[in-house]
N, C-alpha and C. Protein backbone atom coordinates (compact mmCIF):
# COMPACT_ATOMS: atom_id res chain seq x y z
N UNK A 1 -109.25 -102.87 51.67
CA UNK A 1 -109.30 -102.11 50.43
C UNK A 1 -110.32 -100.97 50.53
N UNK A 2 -111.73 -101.16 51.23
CA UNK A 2 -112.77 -99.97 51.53
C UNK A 2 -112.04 -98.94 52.17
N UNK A 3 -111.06 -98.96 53.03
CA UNK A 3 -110.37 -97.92 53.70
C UNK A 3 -109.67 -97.12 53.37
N UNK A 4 -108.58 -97.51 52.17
CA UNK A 4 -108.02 -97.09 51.00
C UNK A 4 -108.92 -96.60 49.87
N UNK A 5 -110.19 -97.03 49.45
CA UNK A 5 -110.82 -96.10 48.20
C UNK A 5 -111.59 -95.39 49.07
N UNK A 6 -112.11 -95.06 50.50
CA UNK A 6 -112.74 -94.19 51.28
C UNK A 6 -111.79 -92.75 51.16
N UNK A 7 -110.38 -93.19 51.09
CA UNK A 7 -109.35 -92.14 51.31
C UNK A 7 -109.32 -91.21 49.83
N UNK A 8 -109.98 -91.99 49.00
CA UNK A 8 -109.86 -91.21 47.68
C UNK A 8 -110.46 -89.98 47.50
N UNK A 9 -111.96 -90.13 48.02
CA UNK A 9 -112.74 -88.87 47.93
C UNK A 9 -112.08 -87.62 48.01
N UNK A 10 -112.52 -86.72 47.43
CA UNK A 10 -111.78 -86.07 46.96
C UNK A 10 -110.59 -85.60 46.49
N UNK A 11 -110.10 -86.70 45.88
CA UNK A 11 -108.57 -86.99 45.27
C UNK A 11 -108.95 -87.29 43.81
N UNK A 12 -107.95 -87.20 42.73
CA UNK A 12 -107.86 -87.53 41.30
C UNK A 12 -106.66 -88.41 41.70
N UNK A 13 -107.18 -90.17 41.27
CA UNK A 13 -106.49 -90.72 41.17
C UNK A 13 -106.75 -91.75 39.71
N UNK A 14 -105.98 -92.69 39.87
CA UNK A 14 -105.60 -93.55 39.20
C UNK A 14 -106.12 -95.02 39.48
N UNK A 15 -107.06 -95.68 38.88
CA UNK A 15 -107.11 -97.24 39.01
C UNK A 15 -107.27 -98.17 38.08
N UNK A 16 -107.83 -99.49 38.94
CA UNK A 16 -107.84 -100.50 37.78
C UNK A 16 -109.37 -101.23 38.03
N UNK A 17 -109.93 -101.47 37.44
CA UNK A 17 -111.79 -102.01 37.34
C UNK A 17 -111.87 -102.80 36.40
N UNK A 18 -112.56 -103.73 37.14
CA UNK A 18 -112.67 -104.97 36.08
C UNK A 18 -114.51 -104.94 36.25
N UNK A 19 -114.97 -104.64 35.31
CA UNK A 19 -116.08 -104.77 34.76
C UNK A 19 -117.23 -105.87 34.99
N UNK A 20 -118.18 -105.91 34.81
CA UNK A 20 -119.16 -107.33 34.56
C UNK A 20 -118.86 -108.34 33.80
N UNK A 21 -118.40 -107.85 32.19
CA UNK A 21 -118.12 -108.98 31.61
C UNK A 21 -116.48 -109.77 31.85
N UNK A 22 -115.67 -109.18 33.16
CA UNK A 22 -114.65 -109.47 32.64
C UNK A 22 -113.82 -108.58 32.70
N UNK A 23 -113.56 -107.50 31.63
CA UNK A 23 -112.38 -106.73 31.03
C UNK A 23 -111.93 -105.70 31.85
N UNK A 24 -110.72 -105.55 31.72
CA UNK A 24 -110.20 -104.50 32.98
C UNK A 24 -109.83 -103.29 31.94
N UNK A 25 -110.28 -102.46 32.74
CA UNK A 25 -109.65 -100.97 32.37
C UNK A 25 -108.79 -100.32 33.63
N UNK A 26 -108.19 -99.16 32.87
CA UNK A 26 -107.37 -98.38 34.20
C UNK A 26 -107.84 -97.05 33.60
N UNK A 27 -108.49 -96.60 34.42
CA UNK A 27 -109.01 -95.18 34.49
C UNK A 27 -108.36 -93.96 35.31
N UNK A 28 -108.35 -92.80 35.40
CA UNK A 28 -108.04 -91.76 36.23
C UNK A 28 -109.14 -91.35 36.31
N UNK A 29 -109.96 -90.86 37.89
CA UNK A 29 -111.06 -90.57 38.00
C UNK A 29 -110.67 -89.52 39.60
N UNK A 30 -111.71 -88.55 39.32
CA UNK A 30 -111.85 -87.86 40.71
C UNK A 30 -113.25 -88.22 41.32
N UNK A 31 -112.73 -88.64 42.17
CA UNK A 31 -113.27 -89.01 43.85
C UNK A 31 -114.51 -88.42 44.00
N UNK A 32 -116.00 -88.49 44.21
CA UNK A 32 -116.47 -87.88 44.69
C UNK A 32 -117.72 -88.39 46.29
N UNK A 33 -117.79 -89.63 45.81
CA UNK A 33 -118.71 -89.87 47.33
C UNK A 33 -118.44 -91.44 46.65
N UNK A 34 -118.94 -92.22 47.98
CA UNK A 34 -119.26 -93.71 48.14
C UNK A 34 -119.95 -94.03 49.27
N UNK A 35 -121.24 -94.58 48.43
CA UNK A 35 -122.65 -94.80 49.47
C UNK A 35 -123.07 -96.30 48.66
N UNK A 36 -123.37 -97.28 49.38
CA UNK A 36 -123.87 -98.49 49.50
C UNK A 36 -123.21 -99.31 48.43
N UNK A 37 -121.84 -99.37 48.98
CA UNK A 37 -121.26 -100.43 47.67
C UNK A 37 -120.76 -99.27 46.23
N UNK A 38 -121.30 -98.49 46.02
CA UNK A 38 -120.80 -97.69 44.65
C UNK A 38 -119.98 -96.34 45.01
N UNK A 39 -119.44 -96.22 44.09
CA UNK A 39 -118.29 -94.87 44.28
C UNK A 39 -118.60 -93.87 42.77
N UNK A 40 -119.51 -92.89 42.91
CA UNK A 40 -119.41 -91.75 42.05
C UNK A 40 -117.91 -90.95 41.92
N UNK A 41 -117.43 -90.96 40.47
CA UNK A 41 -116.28 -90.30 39.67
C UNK A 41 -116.59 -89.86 38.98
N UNK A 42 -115.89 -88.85 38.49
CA UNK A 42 -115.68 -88.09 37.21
C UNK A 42 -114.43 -89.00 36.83
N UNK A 43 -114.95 -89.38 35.33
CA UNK A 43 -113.79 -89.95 34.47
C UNK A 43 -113.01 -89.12 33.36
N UNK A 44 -111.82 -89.15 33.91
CA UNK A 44 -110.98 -87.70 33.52
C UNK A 44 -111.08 -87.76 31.87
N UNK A 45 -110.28 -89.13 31.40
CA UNK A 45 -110.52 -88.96 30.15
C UNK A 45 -111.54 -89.58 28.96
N UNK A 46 -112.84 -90.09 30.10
CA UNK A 46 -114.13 -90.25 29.29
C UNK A 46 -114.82 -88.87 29.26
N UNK A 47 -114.61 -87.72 30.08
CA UNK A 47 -115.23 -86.85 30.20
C UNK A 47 -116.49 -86.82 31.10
N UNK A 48 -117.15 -87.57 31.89
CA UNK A 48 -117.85 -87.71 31.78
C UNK A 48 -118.21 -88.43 33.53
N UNK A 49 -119.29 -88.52 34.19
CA UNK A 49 -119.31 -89.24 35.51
C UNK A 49 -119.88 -90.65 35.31
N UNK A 50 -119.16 -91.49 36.37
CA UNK A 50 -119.31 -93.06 36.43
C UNK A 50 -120.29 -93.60 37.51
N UNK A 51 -120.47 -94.02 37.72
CA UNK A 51 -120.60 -95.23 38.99
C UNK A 51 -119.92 -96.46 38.71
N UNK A 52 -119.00 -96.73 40.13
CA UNK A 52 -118.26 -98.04 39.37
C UNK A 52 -118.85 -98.56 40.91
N UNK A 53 -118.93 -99.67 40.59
CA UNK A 53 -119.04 -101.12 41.76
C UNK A 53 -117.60 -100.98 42.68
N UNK A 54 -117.48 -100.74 43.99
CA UNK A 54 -116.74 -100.78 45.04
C UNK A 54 -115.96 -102.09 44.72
N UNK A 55 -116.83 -103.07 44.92
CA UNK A 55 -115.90 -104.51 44.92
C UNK A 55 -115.59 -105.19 43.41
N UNK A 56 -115.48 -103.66 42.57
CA UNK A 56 -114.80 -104.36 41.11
C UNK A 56 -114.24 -103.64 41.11
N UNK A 57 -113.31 -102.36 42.13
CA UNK A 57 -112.15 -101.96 42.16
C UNK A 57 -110.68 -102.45 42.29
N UNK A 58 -109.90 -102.89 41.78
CA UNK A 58 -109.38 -103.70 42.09
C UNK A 58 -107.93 -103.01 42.88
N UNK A 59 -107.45 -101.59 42.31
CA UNK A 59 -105.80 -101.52 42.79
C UNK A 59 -106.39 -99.31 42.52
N UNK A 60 -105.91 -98.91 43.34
CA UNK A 60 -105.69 -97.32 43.35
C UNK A 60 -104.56 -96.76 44.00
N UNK A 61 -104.48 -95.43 42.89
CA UNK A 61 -102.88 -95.14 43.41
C UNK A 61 -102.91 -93.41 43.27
N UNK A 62 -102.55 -92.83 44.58
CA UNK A 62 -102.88 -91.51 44.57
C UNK A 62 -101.75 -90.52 43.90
């Protein structure tokens, strides 16, 4: 799965993240780096940039 969200960077895609407590969202986010476990996005329709946890990515689709 690291090999596949490595491929994202610089792509606007589509996924699914399941959170700390639990709850899954599906976001569209553009790609921008992944360094030690985390992946910086822009979240298209939060507006806004993320850090999401690598291994609470669950499914991406370009």
């Amino acid at each position: 799965m690291i090999n596949e969200i490595e491929s994202c960077i610089g792509r606007r895609v589509d996924l699914i993240y399941v959170d700390t407590a639990g709850k899954f969202s599906q976001r569209r986010v553009d790609f921008f780096a992944i360094r030690n476990g985390k992946a910086r996005v822009f979240d298209v329709n939060k507006r806004g940039f993320r850090t999401l946890s690598v291994d609470r990515i669950l499914a991406v689709q370009l």
